[in-house]
C-alpha atoms as a PDB file:
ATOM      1  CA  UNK A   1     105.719 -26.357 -29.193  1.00  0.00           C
ATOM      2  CA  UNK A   2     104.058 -22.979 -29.705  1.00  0.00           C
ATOM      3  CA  UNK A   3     100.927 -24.462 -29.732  1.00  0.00           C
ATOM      4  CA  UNK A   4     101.698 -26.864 -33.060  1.00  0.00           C
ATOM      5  CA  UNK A   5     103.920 -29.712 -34.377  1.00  0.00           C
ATOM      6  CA  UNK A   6     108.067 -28.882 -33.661  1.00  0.00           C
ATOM      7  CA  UNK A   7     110.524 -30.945 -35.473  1.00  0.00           C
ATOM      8  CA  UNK A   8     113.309 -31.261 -33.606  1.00  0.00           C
ATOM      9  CA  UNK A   9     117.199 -32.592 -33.942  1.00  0.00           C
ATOM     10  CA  UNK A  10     118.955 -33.208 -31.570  1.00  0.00           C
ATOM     11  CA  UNK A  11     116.557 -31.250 -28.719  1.00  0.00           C
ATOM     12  CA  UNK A  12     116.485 -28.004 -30.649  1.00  0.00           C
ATOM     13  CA  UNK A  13     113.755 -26.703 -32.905  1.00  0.00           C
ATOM     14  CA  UNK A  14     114.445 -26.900 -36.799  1.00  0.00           C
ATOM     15  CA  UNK A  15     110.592 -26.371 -37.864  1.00  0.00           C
ATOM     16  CA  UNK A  16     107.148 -26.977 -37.012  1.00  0.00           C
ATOM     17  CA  UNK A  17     103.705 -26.298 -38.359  1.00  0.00           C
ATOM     18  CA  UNK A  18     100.779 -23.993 -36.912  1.00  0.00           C
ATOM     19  CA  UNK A  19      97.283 -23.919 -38.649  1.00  0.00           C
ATOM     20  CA  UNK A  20      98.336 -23.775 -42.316  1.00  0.00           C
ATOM     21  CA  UNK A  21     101.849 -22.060 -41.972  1.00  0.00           C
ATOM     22  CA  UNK A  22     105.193 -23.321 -41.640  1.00  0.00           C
ATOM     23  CA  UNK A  23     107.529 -21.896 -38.448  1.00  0.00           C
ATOM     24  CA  UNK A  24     111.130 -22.242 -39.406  1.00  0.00           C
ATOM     25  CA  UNK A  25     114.224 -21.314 -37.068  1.00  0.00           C
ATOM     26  CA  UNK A  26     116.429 -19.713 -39.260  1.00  0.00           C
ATOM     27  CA  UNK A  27     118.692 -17.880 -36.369  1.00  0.00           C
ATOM     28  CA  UNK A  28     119.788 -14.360 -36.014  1.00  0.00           C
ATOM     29  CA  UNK A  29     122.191 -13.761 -38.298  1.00  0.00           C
ATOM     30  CA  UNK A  30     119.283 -14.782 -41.303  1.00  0.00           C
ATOM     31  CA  UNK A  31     116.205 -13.750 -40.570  1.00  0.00           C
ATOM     32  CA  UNK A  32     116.436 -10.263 -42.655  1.00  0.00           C
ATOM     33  CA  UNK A  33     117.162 -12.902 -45.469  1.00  0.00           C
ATOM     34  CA  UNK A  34     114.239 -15.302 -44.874  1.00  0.00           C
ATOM     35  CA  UNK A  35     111.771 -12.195 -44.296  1.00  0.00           C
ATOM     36  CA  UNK A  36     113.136 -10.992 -47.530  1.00  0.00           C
ATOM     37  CA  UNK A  37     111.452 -14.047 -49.414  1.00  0.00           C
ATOM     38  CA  UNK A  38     108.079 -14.245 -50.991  1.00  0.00           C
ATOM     39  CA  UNK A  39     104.922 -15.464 -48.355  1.00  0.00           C
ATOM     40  CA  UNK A  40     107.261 -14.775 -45.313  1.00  0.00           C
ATOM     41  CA  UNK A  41     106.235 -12.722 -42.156  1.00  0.00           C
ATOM     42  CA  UNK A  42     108.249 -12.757 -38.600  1.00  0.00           C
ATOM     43  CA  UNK A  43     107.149 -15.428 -35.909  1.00  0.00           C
ATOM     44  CA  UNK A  44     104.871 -12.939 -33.147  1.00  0.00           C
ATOM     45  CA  UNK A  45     102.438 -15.408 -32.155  1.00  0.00           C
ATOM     46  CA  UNK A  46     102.988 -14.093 -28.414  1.00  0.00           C
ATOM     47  CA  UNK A  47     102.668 -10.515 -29.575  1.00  0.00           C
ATOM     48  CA  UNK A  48     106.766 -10.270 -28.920  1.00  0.00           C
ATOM     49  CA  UNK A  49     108.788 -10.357 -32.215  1.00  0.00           C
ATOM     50  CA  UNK A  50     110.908 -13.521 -32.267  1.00  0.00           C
ATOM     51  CA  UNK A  51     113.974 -13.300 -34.220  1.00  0.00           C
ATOM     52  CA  UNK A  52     115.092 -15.947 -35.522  1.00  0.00           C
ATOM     53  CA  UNK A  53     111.911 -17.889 -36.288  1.00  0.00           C
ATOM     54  CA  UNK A  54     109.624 -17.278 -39.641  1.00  0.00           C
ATOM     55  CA  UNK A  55     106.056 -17.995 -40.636  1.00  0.00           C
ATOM     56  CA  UNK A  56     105.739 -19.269 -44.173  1.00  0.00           C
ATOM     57  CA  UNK A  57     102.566 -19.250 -45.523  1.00  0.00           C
ATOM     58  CA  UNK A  58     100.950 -22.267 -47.102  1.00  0.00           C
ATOM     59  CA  UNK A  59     101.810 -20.331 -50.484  1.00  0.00           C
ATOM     60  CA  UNK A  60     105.388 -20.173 -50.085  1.00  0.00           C
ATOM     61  CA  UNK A  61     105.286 -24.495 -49.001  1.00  0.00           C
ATOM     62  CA  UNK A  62     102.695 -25.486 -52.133  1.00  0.00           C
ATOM     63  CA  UNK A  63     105.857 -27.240 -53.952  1.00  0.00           C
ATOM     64  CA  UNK A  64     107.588 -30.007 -52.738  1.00  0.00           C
ATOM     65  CA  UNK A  65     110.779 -27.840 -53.686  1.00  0.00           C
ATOM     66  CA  UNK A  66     109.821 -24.453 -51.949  1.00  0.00           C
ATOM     67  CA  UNK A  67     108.387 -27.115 -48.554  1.00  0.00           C
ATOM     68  CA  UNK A  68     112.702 -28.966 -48.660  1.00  0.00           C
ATOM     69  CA  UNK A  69     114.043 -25.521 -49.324  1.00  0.00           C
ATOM     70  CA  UNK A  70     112.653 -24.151 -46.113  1.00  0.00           C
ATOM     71  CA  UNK A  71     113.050 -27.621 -44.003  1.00  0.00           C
ATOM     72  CA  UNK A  72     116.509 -27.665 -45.433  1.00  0.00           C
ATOM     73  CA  UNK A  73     116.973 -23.875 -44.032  1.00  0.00           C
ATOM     74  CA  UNK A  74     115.573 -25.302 -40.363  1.00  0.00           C
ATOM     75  CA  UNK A  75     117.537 -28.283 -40.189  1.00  0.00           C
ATOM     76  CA  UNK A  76     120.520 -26.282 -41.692  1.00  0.00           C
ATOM     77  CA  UNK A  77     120.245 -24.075 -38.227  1.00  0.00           C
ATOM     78  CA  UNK A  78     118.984 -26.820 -35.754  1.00  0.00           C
ATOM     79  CA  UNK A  79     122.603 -28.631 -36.627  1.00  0.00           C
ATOM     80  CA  UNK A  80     124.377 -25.553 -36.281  1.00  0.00           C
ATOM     81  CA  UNK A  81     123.422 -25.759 -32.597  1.00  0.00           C
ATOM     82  CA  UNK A  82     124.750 -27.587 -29.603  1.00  0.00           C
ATOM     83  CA  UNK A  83     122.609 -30.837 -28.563  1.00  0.00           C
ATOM     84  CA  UNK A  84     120.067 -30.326 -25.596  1.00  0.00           C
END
């Protein structure tokens, strides 16, 4: 997906990685928050702004804690979501 690795639950994105970064799905209603955080830039790999979706760089991953915190954050959304 987008050109990476997706991890997915239950048929909807919760992360995925592309060249060094992380892409999380944090949803609508948080991505001021997770752009707020250190080594964090939006998701425009098209050129189009996707809210929604993050880019973490490898910076912001380079503990095991910062890496679940952010996985935790994707999976946190993914369940929110109806199964595909």
């Amino acid at each position: 997906m987008f050109g990476g690795l997706a991890f997915m639950l239950d048929g909807n994105m919760a992360c995925g990685i592309h060249g060094s970064e992380l892409i999380v799905r944090v949803g609508r209603d948080n991505f001021e928050d997770a752009l707020s955080q250190p080594h964090t830039r939006p998701f425009d790999m098209t050129g189009r702004l996707m809210r929604g979706f993050v880019f973490v760089s490898e910076q912001g991953i380079a503990a095991d804690s910062e890496l679940a915190t952010w996985t935790d954050r994707g999976i946190a959304y993914a369940a929110s979501l109806p199964p595909k």
